[in-house]
PDB file of N, CA and C in Angstrom:
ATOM      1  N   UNK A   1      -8.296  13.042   5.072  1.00  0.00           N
ATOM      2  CA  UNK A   1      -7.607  13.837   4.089  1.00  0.00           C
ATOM      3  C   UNK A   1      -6.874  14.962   4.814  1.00  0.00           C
ATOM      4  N   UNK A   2      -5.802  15.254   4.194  1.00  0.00           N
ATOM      5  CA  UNK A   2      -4.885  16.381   5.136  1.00  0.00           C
ATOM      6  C   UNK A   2      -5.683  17.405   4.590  1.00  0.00           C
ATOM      7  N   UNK A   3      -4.732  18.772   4.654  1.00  0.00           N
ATOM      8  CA  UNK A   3      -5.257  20.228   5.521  1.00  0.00           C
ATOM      9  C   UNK A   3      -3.708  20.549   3.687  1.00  0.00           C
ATOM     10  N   UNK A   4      -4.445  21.377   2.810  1.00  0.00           N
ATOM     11  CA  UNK A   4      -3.136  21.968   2.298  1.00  0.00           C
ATOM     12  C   UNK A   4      -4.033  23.125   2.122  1.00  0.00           C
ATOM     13  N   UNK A   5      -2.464  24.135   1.659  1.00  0.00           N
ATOM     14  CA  UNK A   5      -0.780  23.633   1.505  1.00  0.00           C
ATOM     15  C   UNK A   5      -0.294  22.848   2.590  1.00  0.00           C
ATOM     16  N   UNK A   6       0.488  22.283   2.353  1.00  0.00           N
ATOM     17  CA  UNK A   6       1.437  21.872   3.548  1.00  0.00           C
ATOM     18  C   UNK A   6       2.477  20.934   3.103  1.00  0.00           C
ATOM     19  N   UNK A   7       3.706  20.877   3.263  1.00  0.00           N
ATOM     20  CA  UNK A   7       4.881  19.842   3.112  1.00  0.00           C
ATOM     21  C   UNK A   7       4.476  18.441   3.922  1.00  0.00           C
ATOM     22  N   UNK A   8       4.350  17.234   2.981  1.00  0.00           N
ATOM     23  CA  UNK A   8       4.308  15.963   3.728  1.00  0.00           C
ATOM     24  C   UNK A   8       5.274  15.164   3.370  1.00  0.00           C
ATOM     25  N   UNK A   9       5.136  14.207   4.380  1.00  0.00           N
ATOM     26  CA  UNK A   9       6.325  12.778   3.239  1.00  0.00           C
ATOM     27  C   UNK A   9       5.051  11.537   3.030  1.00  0.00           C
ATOM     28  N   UNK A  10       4.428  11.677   1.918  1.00  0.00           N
ATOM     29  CA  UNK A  10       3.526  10.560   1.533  1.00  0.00           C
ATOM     30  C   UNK A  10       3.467   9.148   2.286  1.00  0.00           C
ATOM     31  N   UNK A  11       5.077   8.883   2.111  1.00  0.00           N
ATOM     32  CA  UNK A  11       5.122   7.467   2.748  1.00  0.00           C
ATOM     33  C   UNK A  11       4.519   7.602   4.480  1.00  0.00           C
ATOM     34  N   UNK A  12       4.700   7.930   5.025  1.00  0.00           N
ATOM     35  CA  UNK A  12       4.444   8.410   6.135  1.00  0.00           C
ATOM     36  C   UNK A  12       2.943   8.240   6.604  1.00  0.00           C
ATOM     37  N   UNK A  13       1.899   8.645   5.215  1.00  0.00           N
ATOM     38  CA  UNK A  13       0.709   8.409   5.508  1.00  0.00           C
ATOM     39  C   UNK A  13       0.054   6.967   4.989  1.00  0.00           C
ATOM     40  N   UNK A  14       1.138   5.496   5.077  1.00  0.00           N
ATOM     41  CA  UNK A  14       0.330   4.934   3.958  1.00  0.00           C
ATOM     42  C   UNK A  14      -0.256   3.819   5.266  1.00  0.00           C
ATOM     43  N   UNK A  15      -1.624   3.001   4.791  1.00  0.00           N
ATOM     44  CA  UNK A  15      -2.074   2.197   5.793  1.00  0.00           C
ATOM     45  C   UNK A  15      -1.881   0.988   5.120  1.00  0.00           C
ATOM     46  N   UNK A  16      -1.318   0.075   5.984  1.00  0.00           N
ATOM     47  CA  UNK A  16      -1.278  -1.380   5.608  1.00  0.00           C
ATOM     48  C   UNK A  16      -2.338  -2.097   6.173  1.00  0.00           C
ATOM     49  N   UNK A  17      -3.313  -3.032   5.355  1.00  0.00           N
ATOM     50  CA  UNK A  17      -3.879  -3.578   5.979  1.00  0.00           C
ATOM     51  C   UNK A  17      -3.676  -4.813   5.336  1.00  0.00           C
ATOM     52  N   UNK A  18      -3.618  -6.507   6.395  1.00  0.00           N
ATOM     53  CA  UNK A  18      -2.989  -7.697   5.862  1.00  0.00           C
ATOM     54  C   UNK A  18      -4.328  -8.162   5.043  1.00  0.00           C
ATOM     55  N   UNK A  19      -5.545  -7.613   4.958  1.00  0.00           N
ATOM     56  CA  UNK A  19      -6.714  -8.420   3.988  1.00  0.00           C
ATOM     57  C   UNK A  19      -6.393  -7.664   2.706  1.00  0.00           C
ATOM     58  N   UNK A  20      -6.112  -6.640   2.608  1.00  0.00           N
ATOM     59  CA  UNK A  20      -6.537  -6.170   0.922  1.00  0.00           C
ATOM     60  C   UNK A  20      -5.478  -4.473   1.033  1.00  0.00           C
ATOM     61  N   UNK A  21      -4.937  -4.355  -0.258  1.00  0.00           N
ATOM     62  CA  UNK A  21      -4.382  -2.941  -0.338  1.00  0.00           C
ATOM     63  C   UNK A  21      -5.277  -1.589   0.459  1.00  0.00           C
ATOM     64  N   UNK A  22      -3.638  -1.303   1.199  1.00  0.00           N
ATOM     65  CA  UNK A  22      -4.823   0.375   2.003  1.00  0.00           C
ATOM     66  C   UNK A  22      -4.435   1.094   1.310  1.00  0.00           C
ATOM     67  N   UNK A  23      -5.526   1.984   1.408  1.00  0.00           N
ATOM     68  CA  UNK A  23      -5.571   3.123   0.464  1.00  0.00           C
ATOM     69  C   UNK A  23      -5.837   4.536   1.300  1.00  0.00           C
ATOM     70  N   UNK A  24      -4.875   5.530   1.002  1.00  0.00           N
ATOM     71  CA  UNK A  24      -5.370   6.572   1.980  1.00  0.00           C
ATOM     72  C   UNK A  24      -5.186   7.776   0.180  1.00  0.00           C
ATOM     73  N   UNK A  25      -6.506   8.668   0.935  1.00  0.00           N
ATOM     74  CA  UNK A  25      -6.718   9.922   0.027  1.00  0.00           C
ATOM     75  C   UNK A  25      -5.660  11.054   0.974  1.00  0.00           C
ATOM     76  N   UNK A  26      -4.088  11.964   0.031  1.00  0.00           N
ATOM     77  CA  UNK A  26      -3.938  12.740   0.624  1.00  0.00           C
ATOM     78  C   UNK A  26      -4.518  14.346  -0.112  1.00  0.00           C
ATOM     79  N   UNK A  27      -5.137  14.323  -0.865  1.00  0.00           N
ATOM     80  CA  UNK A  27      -5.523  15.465  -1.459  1.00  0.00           C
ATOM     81  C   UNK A  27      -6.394  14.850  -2.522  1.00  0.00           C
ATOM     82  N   UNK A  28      -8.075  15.581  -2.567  1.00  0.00           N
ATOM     83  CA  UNK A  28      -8.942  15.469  -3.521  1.00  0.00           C
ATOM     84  C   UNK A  28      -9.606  16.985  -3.964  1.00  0.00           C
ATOM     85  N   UNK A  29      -9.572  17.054  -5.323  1.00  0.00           N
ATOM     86  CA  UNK A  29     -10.721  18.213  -6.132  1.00  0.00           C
ATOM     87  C   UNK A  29     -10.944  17.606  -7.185  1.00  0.00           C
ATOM     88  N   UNK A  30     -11.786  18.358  -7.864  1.00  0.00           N
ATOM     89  CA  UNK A  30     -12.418  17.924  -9.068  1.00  0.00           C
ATOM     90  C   UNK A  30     -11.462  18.059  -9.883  1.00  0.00           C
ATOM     91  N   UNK A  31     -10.628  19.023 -10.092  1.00  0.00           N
ATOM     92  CA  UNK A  31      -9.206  18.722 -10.714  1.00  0.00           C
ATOM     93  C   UNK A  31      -8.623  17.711 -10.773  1.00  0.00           C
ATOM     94  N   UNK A  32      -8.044  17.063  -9.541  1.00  0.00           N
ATOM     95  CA  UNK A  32      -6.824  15.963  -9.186  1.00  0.00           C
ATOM     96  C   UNK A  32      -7.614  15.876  -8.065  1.00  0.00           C
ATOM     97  N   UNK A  33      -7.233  13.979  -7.902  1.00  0.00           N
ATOM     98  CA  UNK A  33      -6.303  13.113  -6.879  1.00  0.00           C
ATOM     99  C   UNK A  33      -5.208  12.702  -6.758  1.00  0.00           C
ATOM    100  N   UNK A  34      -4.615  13.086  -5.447  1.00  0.00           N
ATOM    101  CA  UNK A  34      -3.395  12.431  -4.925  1.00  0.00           C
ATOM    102  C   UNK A  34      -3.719  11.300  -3.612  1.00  0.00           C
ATOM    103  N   UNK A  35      -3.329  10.183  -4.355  1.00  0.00           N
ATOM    104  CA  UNK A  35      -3.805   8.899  -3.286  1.00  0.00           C
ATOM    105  C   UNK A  35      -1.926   8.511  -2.847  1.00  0.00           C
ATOM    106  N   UNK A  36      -2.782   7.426  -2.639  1.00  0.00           N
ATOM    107  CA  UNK A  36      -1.096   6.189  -2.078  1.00  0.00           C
ATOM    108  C   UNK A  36      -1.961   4.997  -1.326  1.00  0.00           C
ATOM    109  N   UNK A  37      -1.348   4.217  -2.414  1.00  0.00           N
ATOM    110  CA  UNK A  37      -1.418   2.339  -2.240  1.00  0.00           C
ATOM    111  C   UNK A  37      -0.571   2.173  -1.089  1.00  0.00           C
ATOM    112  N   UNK A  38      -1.360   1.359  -0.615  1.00  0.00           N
ATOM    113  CA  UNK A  38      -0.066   0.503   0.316  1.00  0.00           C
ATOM    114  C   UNK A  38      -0.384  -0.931   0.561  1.00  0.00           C
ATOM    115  N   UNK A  39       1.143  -1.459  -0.273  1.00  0.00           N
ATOM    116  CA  UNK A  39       0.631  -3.135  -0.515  1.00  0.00           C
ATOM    117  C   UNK A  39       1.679  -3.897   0.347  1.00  0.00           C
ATOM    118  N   UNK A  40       1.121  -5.159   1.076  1.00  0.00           N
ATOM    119  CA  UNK A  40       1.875  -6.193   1.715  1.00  0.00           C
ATOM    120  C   UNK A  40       2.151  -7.143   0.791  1.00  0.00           C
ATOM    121  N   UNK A  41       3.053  -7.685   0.944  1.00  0.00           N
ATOM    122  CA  UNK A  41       3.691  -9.214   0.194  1.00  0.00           C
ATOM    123  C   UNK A  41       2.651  -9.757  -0.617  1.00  0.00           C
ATOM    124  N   UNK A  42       2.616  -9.925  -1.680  1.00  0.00           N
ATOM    125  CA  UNK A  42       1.254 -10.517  -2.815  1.00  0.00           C
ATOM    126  C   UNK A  42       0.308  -9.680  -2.975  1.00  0.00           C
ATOM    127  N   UNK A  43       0.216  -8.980  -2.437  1.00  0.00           N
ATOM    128  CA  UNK A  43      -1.087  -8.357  -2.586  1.00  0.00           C
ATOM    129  C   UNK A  43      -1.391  -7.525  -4.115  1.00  0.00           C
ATOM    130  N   UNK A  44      -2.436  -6.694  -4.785  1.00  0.00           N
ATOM    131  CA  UNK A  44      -2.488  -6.975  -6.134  1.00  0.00           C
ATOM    132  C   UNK A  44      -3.876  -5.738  -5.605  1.00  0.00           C
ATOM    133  N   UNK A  45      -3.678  -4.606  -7.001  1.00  0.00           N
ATOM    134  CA  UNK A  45      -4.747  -4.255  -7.377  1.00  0.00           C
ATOM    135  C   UNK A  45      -5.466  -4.837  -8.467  1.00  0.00           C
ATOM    136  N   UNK A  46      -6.016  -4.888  -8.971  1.00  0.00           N
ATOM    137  CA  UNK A  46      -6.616  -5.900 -10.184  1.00  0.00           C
ATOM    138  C   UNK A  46      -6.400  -4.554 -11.026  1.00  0.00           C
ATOM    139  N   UNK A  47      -6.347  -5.639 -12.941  1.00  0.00           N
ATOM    140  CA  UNK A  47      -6.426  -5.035 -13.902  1.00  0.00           C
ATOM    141  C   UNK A  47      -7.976  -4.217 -14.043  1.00  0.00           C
ATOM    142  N   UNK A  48      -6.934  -2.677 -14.020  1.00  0.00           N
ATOM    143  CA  UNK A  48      -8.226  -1.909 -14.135  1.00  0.00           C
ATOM    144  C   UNK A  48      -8.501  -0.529 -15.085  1.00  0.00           C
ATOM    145  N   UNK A  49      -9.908   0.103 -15.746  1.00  0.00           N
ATOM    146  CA  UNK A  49      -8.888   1.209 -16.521  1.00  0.00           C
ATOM    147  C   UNK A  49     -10.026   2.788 -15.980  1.00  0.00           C
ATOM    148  N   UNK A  50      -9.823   3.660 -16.388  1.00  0.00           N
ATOM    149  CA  UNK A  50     -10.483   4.923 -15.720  1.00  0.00           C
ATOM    150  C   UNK A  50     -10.483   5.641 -16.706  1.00  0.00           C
ATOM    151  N   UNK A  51     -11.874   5.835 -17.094  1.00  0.00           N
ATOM    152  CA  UNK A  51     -12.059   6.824 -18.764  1.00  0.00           C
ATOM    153  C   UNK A  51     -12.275   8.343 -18.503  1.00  0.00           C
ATOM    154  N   UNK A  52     -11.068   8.666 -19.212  1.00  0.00           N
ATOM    155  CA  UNK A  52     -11.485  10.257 -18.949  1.00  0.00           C
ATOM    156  C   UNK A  52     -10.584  10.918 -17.995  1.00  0.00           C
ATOM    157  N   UNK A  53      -9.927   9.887 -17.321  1.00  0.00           N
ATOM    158  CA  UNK A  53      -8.749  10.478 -17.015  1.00  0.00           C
ATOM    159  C   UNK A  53      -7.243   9.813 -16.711  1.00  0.00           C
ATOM    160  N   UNK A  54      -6.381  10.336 -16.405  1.00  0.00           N
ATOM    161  CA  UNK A  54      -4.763   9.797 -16.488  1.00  0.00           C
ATOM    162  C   UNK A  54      -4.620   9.446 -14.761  1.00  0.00           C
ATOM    163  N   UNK A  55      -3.277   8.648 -15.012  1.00  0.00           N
ATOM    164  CA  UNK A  55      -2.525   7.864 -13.712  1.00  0.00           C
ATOM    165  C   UNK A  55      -1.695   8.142 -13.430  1.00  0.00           C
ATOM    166  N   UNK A  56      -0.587   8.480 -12.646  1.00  0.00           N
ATOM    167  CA  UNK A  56       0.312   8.714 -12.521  1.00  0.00           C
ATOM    168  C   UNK A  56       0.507   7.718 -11.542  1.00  0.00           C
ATOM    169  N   UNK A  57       1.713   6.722 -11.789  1.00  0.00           N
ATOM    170  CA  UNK A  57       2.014   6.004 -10.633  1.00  0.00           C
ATOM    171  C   UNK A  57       3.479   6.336 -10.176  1.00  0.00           C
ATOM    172  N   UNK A  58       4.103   6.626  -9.168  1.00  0.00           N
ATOM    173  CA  UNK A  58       5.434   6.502  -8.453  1.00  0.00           C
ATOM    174  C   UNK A  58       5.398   5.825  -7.124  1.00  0.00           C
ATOM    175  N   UNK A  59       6.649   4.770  -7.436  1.00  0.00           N
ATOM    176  CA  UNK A  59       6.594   4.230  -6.239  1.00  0.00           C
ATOM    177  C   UNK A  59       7.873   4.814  -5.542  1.00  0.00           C
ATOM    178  N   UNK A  60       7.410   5.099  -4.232  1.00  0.00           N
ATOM    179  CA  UNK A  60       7.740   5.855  -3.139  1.00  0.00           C
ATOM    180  C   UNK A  60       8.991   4.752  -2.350  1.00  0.00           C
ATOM    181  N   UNK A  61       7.996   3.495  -1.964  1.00  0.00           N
ATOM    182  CA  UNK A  61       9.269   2.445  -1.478  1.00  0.00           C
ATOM    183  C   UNK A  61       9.027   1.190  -1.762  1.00  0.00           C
ATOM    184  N   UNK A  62       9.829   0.170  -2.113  1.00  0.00           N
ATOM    185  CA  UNK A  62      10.153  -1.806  -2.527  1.00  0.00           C
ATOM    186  C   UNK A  62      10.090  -1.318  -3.839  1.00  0.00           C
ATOM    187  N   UNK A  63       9.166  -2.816  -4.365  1.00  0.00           N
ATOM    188  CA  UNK A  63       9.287  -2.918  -5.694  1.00  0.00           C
ATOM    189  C   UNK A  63       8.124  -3.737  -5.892  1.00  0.00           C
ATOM    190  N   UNK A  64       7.746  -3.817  -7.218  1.00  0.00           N
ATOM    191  CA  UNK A  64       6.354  -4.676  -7.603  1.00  0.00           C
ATOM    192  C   UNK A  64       6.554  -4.487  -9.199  1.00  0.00           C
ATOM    193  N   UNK A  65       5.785  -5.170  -9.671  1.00  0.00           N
ATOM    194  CA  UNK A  65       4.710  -5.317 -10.940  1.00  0.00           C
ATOM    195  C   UNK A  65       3.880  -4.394 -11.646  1.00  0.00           C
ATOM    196  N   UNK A  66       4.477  -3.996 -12.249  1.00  0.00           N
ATOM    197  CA  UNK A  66       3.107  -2.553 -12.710  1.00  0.00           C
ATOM    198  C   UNK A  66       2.384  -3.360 -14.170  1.00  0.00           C
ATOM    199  N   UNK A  67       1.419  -3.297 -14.169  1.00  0.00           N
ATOM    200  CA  UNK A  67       0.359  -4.165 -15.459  1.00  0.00           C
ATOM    201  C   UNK A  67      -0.031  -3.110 -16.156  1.00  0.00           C
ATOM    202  N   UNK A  68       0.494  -2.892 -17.618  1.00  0.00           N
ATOM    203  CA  UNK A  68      -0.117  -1.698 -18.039  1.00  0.00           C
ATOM    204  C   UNK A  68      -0.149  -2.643 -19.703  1.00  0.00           C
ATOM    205  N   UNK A  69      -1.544  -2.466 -20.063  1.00  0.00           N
ATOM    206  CA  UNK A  69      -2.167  -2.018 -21.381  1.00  0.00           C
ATOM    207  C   UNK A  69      -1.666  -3.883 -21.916  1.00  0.00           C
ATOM    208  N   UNK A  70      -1.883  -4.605 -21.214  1.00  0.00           N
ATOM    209  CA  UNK A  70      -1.160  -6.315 -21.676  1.00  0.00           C
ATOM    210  C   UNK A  70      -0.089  -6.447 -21.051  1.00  0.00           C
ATOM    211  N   UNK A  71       0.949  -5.721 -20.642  1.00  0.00           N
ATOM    212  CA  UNK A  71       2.260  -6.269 -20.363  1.00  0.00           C
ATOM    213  C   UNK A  71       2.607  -6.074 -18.633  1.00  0.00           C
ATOM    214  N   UNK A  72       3.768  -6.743 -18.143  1.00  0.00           N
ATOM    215  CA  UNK A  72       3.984  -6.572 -16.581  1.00  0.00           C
ATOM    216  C   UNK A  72       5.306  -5.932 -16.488  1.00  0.00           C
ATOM    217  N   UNK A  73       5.480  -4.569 -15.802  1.00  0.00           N
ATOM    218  CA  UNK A  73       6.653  -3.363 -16.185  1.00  0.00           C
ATOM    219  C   UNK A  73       7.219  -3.799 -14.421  1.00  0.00           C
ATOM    220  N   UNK A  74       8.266  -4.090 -14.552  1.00  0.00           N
ATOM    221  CA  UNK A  74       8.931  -4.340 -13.052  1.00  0.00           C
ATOM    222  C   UNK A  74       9.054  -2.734 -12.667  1.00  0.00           C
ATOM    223  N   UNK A  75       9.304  -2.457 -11.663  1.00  0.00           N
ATOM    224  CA  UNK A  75       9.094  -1.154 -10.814  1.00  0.00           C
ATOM    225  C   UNK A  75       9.871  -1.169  -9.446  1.00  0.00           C
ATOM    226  N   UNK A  76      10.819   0.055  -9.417  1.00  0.00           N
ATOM    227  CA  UNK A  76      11.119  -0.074  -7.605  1.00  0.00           C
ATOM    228  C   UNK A  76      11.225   1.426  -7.115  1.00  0.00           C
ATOM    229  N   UNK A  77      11.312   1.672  -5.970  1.00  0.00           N
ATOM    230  CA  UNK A  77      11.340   3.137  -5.143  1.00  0.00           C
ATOM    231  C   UNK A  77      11.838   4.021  -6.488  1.00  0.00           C
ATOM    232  N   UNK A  78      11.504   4.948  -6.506  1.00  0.00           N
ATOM    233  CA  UNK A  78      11.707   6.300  -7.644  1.00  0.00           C
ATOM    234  C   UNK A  78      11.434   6.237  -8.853  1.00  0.00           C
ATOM    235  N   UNK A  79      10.626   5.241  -9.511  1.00  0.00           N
ATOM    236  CA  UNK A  79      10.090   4.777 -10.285  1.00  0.00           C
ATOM    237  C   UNK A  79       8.795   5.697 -11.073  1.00  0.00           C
ATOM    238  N   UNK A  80       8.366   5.766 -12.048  1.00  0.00           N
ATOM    239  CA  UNK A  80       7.017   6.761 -12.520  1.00  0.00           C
ATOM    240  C   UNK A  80       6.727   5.981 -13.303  1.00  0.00           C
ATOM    241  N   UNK A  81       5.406   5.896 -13.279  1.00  0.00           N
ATOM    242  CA  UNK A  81       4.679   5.381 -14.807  1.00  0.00           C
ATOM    243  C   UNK A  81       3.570   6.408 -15.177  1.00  0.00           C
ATOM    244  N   UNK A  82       3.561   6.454 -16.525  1.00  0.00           N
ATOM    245  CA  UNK A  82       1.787   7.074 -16.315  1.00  0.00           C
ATOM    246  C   UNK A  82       0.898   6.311 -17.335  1.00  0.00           C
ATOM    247  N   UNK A  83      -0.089   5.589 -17.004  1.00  0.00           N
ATOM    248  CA  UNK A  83      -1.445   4.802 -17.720  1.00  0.00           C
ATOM    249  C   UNK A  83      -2.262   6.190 -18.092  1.00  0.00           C
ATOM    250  N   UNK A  84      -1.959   6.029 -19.706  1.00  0.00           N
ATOM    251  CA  UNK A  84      -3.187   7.080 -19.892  1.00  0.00           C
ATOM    252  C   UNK A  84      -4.760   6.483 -20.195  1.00  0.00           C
ATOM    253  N   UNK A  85      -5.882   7.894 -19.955  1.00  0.00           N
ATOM    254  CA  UNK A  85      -6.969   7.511 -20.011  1.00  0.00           C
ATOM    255  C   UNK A  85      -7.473   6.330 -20.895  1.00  0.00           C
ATOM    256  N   UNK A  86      -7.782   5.862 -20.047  1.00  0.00           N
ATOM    257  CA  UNK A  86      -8.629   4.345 -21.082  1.00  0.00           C
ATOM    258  C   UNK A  86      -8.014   3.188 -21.028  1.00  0.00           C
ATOM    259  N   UNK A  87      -6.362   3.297 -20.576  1.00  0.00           N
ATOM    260  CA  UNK A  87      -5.127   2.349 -20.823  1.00  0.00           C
ATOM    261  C   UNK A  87      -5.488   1.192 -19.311  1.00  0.00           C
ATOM    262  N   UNK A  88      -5.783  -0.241 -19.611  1.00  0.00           N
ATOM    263  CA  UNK A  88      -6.080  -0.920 -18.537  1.00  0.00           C
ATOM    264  C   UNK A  88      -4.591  -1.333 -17.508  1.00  0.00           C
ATOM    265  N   UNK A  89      -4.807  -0.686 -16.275  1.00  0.00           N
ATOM    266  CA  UNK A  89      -3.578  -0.961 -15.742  1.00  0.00           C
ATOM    267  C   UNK A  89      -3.634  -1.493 -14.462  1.00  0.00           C
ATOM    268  N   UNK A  90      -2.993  -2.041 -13.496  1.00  0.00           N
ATOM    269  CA  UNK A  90      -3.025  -2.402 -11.935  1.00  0.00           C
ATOM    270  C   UNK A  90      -1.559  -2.581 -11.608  1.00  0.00           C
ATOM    271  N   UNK A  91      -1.418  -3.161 -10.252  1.00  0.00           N
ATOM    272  CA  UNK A  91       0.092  -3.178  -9.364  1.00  0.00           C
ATOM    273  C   UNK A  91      -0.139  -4.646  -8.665  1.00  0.00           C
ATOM    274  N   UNK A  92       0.778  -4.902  -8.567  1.00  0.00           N
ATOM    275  CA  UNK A  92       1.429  -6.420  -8.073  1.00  0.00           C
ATOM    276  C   UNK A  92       2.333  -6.638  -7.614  1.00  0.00           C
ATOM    277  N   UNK A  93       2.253  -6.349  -5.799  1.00  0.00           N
ATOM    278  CA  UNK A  93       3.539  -6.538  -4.652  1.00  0.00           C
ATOM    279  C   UNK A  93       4.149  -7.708  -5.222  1.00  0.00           C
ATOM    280  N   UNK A  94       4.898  -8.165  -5.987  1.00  0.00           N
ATOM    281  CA  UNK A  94       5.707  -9.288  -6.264  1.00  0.00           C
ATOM    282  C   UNK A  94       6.809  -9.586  -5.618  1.00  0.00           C
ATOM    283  N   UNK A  95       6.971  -8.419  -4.768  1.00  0.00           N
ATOM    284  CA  UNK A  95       8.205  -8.885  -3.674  1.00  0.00           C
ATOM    285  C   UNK A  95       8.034  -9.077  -2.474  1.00  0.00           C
ATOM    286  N   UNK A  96       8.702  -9.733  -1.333  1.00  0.00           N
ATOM    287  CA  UNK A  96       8.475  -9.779  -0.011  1.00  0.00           C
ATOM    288  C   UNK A  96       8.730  -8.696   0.986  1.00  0.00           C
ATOM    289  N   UNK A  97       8.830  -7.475   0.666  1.00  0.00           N
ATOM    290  CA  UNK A  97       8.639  -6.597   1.053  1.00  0.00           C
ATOM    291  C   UNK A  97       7.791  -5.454   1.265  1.00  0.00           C
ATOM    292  N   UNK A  98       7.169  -4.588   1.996  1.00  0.00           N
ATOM    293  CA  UNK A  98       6.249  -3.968   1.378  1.00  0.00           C
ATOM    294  C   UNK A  98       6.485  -2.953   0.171  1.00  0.00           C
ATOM    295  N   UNK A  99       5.142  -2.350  -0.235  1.00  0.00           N
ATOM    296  CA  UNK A  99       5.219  -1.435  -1.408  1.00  0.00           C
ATOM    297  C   UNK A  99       4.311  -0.289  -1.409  1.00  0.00           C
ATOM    298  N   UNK A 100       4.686   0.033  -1.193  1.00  0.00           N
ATOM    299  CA  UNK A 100       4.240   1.861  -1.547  1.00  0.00           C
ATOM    300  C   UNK A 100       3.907   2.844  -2.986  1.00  0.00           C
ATOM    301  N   UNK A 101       2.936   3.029  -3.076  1.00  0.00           N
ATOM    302  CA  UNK A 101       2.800   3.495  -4.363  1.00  0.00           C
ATOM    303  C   UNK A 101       2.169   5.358  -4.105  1.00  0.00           C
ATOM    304  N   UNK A 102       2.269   6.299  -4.863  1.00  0.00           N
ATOM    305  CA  UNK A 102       1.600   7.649  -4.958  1.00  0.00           C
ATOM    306  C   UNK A 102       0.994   7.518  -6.400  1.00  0.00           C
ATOM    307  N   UNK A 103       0.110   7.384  -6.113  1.00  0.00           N
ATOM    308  CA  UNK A 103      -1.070   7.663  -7.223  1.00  0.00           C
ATOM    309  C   UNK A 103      -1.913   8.880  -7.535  1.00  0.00           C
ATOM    310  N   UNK A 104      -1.702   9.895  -8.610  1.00  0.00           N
ATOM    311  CA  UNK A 104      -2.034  10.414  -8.913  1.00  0.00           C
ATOM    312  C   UNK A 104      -3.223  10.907 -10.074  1.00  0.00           C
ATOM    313  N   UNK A 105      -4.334  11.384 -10.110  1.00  0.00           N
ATOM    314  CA  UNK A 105      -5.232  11.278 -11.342  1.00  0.00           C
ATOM    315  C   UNK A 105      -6.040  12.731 -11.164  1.00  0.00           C
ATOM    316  N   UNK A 106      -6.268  12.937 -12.711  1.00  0.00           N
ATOM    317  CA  UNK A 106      -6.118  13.931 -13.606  1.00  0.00           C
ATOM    318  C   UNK A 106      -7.469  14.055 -14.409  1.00  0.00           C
ATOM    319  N   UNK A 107      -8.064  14.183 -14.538  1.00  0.00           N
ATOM    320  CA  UNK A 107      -9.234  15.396 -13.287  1.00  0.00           C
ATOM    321  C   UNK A 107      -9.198  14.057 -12.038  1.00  0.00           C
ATOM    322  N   UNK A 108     -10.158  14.497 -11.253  1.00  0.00           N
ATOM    323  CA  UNK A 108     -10.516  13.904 -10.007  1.00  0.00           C
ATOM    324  C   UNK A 108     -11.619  13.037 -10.237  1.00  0.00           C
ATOM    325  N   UNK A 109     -12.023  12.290  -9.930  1.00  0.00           N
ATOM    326  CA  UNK A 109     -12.588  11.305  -9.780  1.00  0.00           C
ATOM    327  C   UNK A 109     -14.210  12.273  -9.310  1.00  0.00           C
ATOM    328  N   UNK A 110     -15.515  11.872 -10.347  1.00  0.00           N
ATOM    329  CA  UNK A 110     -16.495  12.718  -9.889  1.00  0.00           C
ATOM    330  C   UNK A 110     -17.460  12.148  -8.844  1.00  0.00           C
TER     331      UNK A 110
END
């Protein structure tokens, strides 16, 4: 986890790994998380939902699949969604490129 305050470029910190989405934490409190996905070609978070608190998704760089609440929302670089509490949602690299996501949530994860 970084050191704030401090100016970053998210993308910068994301880890690819070819078995399963990397995930790096750049800021945690009981308030908020600020994460970032980082997905290779197919790769897929599963449909998922988090009670009690909100999502914020922006993707940073490509494009993918955003799964929110039944439906599949296409998505590319500068993109926002937000899954609110309870709302079942996940991501789906659907392109051959990679994908980058900043994930944000509202309180923090206890």
């Amino acid at each position: 986890m970084l050191e704030h305050p401090t100016v970053i470029r998210p993308e910068a910190h994301a880890i690819f790994d070819v078995a399963k989405m990397g995930k790096t934490t750049l800021f945690s409190s009981p308030r908020l998380l600020v994460g970032l996905n980082a997905f290779e070609p197919g790769q897929a978070h599963a449909l998922h939902a988090h009670h009690g608190m909100d999502k914020v998704y922006h993707v940073l760089e490509g494009e993918g699949r955003f799964l929110l609440d039944g439906r599949e929302v296409p998505m590319r670089a500068g993109d926002l969604l937000v899954a609110p509490d309870g709302v079942p949602h996940g991501v789906h690299n659907s392109s051959t490129g990679r994908l980058v996501v900043l994930a944000i949530l509202a309180p923090g994860p206890s």
